[in-house]
N, C-alpha and C. Protein backbone atom coordinates (compact mmCIF):
# COMPACT_ATOMS: atom_id res chain seq x y z
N UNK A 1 -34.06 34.35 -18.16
CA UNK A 1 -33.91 34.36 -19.61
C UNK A 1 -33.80 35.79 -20.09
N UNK A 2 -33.53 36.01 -21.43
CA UNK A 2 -33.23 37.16 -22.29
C UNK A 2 -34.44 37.95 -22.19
N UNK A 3 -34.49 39.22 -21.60
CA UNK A 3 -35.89 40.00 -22.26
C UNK A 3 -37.13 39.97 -20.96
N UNK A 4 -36.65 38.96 -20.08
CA UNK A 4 -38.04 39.12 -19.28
C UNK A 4 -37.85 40.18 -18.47
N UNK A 5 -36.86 41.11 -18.37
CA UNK A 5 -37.26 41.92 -17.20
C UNK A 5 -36.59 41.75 -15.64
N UNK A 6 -35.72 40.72 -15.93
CA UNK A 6 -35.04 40.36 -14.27
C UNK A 6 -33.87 40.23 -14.33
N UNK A 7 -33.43 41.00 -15.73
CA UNK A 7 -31.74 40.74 -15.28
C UNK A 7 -31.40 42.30 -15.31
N UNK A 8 -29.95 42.30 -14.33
CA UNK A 8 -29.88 43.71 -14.30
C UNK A 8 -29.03 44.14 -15.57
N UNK A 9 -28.72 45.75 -15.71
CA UNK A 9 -27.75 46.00 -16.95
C UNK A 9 -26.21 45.76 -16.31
N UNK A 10 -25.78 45.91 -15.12
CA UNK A 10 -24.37 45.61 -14.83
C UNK A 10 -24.72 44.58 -13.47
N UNK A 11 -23.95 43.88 -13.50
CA UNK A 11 -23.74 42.72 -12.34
C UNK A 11 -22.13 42.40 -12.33
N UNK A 12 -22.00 41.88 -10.53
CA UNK A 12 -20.59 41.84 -10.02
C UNK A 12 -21.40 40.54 -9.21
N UNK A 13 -20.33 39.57 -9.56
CA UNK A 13 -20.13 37.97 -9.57
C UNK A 13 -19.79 38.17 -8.22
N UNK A 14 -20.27 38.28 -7.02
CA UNK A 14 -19.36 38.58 -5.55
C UNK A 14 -18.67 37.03 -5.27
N UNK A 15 -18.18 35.50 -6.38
CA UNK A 15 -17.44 35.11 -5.48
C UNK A 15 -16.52 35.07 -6.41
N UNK A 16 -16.33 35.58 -7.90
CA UNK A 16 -15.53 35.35 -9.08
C UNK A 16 -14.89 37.36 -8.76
N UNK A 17 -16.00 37.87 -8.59
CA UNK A 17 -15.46 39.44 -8.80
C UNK A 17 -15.12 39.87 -10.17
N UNK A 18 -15.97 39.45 -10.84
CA UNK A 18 -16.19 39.87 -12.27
C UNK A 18 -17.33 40.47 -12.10
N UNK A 19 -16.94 41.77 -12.95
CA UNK A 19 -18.30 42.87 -13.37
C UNK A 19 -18.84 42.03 -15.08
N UNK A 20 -19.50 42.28 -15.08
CA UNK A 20 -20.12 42.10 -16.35
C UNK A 20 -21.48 42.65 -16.51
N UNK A 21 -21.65 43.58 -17.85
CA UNK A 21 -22.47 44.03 -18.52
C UNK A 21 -23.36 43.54 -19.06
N UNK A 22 -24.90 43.53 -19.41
CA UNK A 22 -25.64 42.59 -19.69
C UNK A 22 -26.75 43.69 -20.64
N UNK A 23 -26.97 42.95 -21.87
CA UNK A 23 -27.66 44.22 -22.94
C UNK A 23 -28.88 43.36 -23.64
N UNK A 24 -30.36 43.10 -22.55
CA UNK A 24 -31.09 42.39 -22.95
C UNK A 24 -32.33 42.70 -23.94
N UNK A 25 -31.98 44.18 -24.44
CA UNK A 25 -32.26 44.71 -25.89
C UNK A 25 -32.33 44.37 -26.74
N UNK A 26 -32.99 44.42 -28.11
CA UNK A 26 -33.05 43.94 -29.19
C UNK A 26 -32.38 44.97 -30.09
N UNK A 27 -31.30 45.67 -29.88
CA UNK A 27 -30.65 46.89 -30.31
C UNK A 27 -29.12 46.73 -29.14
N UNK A 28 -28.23 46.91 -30.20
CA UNK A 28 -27.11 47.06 -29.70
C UNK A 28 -27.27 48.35 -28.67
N UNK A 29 -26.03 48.48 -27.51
CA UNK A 29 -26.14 49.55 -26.96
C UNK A 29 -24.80 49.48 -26.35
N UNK A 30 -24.43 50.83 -26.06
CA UNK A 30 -23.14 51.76 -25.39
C UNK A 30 -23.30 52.05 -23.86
N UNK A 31 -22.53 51.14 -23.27
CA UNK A 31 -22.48 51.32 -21.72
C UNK A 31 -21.01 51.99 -21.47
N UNK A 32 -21.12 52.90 -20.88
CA UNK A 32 -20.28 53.53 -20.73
C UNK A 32 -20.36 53.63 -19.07
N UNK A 33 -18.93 53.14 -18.25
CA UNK A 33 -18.88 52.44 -17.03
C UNK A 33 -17.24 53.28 -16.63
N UNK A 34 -17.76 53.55 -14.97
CA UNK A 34 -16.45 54.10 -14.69
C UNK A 34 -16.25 53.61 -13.25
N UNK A 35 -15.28 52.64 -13.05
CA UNK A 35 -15.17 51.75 -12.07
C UNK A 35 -14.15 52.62 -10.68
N UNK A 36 -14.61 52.89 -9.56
CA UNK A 36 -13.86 53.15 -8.85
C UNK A 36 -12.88 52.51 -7.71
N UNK A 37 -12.39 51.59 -8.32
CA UNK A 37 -11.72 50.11 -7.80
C UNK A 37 -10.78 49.91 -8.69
N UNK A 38 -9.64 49.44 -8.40
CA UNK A 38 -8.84 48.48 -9.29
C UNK A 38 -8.93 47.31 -10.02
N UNK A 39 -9.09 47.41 -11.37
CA UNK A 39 -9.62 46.29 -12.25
C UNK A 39 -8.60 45.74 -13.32
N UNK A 40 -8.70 44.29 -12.77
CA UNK A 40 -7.76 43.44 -13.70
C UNK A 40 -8.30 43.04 -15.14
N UNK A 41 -7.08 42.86 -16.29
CA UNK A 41 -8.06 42.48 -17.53
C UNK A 41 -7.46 41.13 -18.25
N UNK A 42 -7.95 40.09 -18.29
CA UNK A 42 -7.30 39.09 -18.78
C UNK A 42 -6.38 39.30 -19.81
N UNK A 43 -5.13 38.43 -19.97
CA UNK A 43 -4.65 39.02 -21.13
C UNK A 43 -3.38 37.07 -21.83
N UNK A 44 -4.34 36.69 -20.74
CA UNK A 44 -4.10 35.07 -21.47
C UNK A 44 -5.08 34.07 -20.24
N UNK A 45 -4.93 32.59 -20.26
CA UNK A 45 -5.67 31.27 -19.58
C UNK A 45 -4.94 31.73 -18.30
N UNK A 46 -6.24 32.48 -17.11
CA UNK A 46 -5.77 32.31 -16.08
C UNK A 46 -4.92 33.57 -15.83
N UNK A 47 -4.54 34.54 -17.11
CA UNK A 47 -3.48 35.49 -16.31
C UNK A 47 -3.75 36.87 -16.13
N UNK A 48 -3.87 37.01 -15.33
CA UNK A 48 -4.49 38.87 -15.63
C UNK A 48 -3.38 39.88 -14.79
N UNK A 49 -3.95 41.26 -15.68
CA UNK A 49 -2.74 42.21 -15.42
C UNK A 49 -4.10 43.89 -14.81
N UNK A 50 -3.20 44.44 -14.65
CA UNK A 50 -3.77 45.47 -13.74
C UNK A 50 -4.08 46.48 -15.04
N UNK A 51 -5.35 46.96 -15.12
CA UNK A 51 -5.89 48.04 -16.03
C UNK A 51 -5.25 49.29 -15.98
N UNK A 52 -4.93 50.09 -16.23
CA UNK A 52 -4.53 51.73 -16.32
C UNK A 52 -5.66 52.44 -15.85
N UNK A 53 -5.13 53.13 -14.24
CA UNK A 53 -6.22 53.88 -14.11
C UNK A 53 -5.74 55.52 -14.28
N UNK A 54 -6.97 55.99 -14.03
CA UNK A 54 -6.86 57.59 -14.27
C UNK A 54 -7.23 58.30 -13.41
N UNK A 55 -7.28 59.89 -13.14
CA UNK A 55 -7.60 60.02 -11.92
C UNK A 55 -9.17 61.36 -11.93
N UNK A 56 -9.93 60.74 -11.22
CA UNK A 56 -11.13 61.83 -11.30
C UNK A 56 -11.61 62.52 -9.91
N UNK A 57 -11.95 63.82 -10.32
CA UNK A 57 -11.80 64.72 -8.76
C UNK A 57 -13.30 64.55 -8.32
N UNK A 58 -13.31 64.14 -7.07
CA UNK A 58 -14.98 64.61 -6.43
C UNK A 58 -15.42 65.82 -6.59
N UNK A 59 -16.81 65.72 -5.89
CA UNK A 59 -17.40 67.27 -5.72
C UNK A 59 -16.26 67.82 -4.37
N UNK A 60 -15.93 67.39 -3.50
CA UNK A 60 -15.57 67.67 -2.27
C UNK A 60 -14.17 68.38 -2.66
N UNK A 61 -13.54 68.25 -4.28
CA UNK A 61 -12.22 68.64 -4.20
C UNK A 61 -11.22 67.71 -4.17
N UNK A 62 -11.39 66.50 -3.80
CA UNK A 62 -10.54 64.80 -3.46
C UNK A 62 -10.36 64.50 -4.57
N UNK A 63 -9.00 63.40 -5.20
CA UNK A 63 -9.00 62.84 -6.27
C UNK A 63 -9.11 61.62 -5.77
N UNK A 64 -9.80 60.50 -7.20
CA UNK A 64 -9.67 59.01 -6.69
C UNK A 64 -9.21 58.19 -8.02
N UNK A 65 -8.87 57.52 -7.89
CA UNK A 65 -8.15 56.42 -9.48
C UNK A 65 -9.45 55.83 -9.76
N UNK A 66 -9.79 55.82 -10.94
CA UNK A 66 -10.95 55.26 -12.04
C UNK A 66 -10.42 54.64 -13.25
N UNK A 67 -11.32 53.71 -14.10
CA UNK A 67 -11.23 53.23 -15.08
C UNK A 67 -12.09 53.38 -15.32
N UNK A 68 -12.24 53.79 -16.56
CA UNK A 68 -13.18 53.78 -16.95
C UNK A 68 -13.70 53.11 -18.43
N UNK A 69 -14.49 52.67 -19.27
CA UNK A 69 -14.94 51.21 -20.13
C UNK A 69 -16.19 51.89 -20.82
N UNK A 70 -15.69 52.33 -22.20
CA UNK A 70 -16.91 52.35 -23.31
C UNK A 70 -17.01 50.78 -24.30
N UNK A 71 -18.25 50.64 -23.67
CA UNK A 71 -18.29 49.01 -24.39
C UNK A 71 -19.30 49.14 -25.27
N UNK A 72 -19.05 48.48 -26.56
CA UNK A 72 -20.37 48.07 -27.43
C UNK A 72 -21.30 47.01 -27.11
N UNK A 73 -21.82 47.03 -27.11
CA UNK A 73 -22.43 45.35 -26.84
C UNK A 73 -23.63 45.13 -27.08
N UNK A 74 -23.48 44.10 -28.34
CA UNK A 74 -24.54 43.78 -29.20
C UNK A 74 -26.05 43.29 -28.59
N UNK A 75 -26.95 43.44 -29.65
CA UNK A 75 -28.07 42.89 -28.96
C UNK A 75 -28.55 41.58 -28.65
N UNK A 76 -28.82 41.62 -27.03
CA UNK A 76 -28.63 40.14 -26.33
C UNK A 76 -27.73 39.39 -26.07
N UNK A 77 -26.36 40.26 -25.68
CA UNK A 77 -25.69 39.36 -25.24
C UNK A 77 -24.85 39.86 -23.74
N UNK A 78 -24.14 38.85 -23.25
CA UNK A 78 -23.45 39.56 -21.85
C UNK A 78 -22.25 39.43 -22.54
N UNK A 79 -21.39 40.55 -21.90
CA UNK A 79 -20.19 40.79 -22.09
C UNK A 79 -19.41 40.89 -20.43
N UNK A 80 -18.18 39.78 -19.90
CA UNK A 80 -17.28 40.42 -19.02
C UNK A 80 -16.64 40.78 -19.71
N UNK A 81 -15.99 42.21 -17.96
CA UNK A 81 -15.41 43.52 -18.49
C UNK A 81 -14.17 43.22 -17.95
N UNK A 82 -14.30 43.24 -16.50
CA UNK A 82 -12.80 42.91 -15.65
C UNK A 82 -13.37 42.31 -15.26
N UNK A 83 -11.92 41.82 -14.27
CA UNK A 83 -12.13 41.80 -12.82
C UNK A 83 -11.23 42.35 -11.51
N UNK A 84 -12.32 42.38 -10.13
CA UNK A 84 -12.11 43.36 -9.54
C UNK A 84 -11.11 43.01 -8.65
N UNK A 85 -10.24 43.73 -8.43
CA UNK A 85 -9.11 44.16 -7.17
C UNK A 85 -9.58 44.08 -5.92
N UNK A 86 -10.23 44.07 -5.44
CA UNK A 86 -10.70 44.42 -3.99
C UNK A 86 -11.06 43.19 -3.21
N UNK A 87 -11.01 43.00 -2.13
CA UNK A 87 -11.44 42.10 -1.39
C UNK A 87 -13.17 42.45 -1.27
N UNK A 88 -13.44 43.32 -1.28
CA UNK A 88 -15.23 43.42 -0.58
C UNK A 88 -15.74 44.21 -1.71
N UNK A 89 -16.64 43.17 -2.76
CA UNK A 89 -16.87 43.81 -4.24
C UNK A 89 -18.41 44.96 -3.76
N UNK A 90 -18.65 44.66 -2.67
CA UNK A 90 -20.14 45.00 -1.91
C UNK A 90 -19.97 46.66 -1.89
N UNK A 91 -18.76 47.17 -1.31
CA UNK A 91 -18.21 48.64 -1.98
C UNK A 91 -17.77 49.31 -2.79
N UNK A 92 -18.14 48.76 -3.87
CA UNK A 92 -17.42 49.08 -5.14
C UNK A 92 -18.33 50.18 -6.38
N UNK A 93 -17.41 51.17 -6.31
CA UNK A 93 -18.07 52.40 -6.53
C UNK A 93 -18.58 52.43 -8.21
N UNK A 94 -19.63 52.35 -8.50
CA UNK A 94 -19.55 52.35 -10.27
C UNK A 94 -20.69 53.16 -10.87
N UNK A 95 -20.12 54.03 -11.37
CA UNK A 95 -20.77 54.85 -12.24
C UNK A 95 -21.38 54.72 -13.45
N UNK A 96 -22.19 54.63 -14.47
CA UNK A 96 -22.73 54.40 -15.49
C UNK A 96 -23.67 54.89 -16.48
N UNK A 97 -23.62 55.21 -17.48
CA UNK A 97 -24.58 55.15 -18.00
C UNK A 97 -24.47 54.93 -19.78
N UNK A 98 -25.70 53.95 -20.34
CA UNK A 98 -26.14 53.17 -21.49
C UNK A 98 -26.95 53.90 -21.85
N UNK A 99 -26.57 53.84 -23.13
CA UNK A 99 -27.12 54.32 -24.25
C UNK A 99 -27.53 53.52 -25.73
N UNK A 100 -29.06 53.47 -26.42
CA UNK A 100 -28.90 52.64 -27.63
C UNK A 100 -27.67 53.26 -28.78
N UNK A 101 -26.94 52.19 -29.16
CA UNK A 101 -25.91 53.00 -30.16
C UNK A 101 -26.89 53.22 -31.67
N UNK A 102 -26.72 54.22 -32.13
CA UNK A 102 -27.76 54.47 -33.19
C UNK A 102 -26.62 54.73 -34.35
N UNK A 103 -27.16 53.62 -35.83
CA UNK A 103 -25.76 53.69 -36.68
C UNK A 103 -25.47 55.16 -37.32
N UNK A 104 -24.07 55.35 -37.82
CA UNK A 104 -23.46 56.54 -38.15
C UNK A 104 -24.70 57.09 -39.29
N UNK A 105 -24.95 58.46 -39.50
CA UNK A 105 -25.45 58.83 -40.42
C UNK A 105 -24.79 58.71 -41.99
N UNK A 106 -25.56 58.38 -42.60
CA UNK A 106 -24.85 59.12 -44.08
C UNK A 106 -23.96 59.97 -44.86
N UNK A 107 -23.29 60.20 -45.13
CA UNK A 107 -22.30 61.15 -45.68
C UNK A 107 -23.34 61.37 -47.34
């Protein structure tokens, strides 16, 4: 359930290969996710198309293709993001980090 403490903030479905984000906060929050895999994004029933990736350099000097995903996501709910390209989701490189979104100040 919502709130107890046992769900993680990102999970990958290993037989669907959907990532999905999970924000069991009582405060919206900003996950900001950078997938190092090829990720499909629905874009009708059943049809998906290949995300735009970009390219980010290691420490070592190497480049690798990323996507990367600033998501809002309200409080208490899951959001899927993609899904993944790869045959073996068990290596799948993902970077992250969430933040509470705190509303715009005042003018």
């Amino acid at each position: 359930a919502f709130g107890d403490g046992n769900l993680p903030d990102i999970s990958i479905d290993p037989r669907r290969k959907v990532l999905s984000v999970i924000n069991v906060q009582d405060e919206t929050r900003c996950f900001y996710i950078s997938v190092f895999s090829p990720c499909l994004g629905r874009v009708g029933r059943g049809i998906w198309r290949s995300f735009a990736c970009g390219k980010a350099r290691r420490t070592d000097g190497s480049t690798v293709e990323v996507t990367t995903f600033v998501l809002v996501v309200p409080a208490r709910n899951i959001m899927d993001v993609c899904k993944l390209s790869t045959k073996d989701v068990e290596g799948v490189d993902v970077h992250s980090d969430i933040v509470v979104l705190k509303p715009a100040a005042a003018l």
